[in-house]
Protein backbone atom coordinates (compact mmCIF):
# COMPACT_ATOMS: atom_id res chain seq x y z
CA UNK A 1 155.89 0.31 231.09
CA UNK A 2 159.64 0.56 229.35
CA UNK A 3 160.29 3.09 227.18
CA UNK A 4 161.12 2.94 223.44
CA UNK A 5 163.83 4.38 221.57
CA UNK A 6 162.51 5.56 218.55
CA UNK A 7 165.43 6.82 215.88
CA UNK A 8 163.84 9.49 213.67
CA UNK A 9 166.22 11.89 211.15
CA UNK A 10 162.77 13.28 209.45
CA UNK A 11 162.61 16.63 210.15
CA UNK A 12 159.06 18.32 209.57
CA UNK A 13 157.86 21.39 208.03
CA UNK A 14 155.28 23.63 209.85
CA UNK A 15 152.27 23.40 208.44
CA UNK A 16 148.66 21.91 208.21
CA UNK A 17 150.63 18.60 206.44
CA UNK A 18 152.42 18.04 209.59
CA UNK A 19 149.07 18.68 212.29
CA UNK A 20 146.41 16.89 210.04
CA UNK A 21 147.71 13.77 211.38
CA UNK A 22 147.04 11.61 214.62
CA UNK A 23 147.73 13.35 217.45
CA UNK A 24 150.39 10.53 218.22
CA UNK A 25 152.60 11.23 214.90
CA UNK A 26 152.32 14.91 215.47
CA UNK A 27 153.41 14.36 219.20
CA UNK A 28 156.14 12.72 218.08
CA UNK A 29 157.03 14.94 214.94
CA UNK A 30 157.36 17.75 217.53
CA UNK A 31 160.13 16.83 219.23
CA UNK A 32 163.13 18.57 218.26
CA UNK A 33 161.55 21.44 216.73
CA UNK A 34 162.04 24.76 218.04
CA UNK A 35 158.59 26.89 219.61
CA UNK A 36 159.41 30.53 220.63
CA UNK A 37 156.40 33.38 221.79
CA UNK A 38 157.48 36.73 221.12
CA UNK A 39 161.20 35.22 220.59
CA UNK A 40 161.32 33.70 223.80
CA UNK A 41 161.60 29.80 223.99
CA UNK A 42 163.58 26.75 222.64
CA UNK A 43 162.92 23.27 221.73
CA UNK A 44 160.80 20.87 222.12
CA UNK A 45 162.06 17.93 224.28
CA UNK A 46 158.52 16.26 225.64
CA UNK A 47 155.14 16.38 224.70
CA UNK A 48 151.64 14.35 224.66
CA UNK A 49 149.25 13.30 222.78
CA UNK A 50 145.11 13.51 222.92
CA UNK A 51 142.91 12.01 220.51
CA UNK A 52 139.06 12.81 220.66
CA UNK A 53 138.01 9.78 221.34
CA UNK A 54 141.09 9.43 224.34
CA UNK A 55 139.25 9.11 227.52
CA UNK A 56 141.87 11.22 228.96
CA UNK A 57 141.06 13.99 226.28
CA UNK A 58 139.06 17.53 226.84
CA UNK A 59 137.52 16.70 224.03
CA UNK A 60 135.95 12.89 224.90
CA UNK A 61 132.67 14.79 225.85
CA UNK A 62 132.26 17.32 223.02
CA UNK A 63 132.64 20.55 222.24
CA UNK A 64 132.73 23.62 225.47
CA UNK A 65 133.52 27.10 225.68
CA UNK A 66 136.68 25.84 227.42
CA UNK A 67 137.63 23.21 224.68
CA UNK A 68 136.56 25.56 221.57
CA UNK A 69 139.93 25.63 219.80
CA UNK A 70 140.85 21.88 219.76
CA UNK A 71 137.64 21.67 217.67
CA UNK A 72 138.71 24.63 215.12
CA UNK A 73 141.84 24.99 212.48
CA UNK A 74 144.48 22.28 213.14
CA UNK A 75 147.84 24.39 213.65
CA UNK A 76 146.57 26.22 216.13
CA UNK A 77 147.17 26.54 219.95
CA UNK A 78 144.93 25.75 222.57
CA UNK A 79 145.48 26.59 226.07
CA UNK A 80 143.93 26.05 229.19
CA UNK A 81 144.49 26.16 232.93
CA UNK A 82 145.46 23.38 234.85
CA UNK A 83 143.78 22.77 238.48
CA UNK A 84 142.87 26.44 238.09
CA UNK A 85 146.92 27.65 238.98
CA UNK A 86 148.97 26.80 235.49
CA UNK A 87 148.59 27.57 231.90
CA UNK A 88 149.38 24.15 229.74
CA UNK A 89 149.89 24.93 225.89
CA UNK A 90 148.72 22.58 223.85
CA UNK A 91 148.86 22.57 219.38
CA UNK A 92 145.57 21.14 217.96
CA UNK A 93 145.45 18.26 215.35
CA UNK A 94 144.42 15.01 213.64
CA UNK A 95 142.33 14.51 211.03
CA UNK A 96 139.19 14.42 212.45
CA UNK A 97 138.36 17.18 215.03
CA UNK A 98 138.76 17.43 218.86
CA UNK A 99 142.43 16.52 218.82
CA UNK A 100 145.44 18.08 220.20
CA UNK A 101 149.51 17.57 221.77
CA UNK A 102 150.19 19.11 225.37
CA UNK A 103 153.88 20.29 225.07
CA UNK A 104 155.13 19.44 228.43
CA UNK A 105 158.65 20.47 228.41
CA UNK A 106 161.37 22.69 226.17
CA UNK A 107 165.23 22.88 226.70
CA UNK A 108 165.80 26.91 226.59
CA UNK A 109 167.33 28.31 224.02
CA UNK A 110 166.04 32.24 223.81
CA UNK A 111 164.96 35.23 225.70
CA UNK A 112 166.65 33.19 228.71
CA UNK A 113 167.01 35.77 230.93
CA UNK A 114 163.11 36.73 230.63
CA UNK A 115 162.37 33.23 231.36
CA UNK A 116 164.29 33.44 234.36
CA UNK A 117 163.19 36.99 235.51
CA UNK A 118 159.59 35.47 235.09
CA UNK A 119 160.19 32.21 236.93
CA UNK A 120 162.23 33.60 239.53
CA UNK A 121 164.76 31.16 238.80
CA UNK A 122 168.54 31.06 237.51
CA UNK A 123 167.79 26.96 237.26
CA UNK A 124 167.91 26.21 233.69
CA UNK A 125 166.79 22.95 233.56
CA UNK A 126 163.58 23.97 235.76
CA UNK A 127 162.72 26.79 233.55
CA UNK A 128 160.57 25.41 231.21
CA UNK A 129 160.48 21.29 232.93
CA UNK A 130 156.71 20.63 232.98
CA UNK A 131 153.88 22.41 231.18
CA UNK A 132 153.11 24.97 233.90
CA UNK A 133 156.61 26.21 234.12
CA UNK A 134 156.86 26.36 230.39
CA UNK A 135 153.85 27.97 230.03
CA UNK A 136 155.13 30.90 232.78
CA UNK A 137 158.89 31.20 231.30
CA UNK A 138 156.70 31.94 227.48
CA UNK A 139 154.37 34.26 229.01
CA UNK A 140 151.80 32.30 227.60
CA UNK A 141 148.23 32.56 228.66
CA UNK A 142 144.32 32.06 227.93
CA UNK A 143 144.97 35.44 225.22
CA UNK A 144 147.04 32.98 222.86
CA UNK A 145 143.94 30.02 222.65
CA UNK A 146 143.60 30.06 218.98
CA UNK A 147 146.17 31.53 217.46
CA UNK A 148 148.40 29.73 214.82
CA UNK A 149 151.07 27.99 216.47
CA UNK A 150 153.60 29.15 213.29
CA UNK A 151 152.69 32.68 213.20
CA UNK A 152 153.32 35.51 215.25
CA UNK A 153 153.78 35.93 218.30
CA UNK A 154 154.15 32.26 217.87
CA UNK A 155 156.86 30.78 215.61
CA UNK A 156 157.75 27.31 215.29
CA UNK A 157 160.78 25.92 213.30
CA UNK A 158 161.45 22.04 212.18
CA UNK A 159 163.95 20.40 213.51
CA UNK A 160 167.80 20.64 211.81
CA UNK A 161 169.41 17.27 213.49
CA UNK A 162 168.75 13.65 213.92
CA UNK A 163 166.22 12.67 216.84
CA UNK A 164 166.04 9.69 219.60
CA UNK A 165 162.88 9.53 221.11
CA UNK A 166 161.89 8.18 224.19
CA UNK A 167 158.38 7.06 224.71
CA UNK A 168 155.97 6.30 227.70
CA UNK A 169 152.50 6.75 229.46
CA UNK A 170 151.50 10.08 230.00
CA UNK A 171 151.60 11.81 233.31
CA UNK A 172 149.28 12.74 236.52
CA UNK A 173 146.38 11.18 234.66
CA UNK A 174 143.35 9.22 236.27
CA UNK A 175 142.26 7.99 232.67
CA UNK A 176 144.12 6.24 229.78
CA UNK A 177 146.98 6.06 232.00
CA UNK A 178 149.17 3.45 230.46
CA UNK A 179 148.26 4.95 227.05
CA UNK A 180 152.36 5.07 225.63
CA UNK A 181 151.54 8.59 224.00
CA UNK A 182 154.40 10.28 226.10
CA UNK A 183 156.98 11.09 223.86
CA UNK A 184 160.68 12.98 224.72
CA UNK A 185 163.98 13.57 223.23
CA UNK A 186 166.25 10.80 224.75
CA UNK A 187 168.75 11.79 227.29
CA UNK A 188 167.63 15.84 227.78
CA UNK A 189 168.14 16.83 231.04
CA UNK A 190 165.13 19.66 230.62
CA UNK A 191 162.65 16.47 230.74
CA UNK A 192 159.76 16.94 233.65
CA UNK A 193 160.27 13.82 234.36
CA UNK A 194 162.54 10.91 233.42
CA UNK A 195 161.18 8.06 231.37
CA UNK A 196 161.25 4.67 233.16
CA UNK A 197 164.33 2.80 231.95
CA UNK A 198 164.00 -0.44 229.56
């Protein structure tokens, strides 16, 4: 599937107006905006988005232990391991329960050379290119499921410029694969993984 360029200049407050939304607007709304954890981080440059009733989604099958926060507050992050090795941060939403956006990649922007020290990497494009990574550079881990994504140690700020957004299926997924709810900033080198070309 091509991607689509999507031209946004419609910044978005924090807030429960922007996550009580589909999880595709909210997806999209992120991009741009700038997520830091205990000042470290930068912006947002890729995410994806789960609804509830997404086959691909944690929560298809209901509520778990494991899947308790995408069913609380929206506004709130909920994070899990991946394949038992990575974190993956996620921000719940929608307006109806069970809900939530993986953010998959960030372009650094703070606390670089902790992301580096922890990463054991001077690459700055691979620092924070794929939610694992990300997830390692932040220091994030199962201790932040929960917490308000816009309050400390989280804080997340709107986005100050105008946005192109690239969009495409999601990635590594055996389930609502060509579901286009893969969204990126157009032309950011800090991508996991390029979008196919139109």
């Amino acid at each position: 599937m091509s991607s689509l360029l999507v031209h946004s200049s419609d910044p978005s407050e924090p807030g429960v107006k922007l996550f009580a939304r589909h999880p595709a607007d909210v997806a999209r709304a992120l991009i741009g905006m700038i997520v830091t954890v205990d000042g470290v981080g930068g912006r947002i440059v890729e995410t994806e988005a789960y609804h509830h009733e997404d086959p691909a989604s944690h929560a298809f099958n209901g509520p778990t232990p494991r899947n308790a926060a995408m069913f609380g507050p929206v506004g709130r992050a909920y994070v899990y391991r991946s394949y038992g090795l990575h974190w993956c941060l996620n921000v719940v939403c929608g307006d109806t329960p069970g809900s939530a956006v993986l953010i998959r990649a960030l372009e650094p922007m703070s606390g670089i050379e902790l992301m580096q020290d922890r990463r054991g990497t001077d690459m700055l494009r691979l620092l924070c290119a794929g939610p694992g990574r990300l997830c390692q550079a932040l220091a994030v881990s199962r201790e932040h499921d929960g917490l308000p994504i816009d309050q400390p140690p989280f804080t997340l700020q709107p986005a100050m410029q105008e946005r192109e957004i690239a969009v495409g299926p999601r990635i590594g997924l055996t389930k609502g694969v060509q579901t286009p709810w893969r969204y990126g900033l157009a032309g950011s080198k800090f991508l996991s993984r390029p979008f196919p070309k139109s």
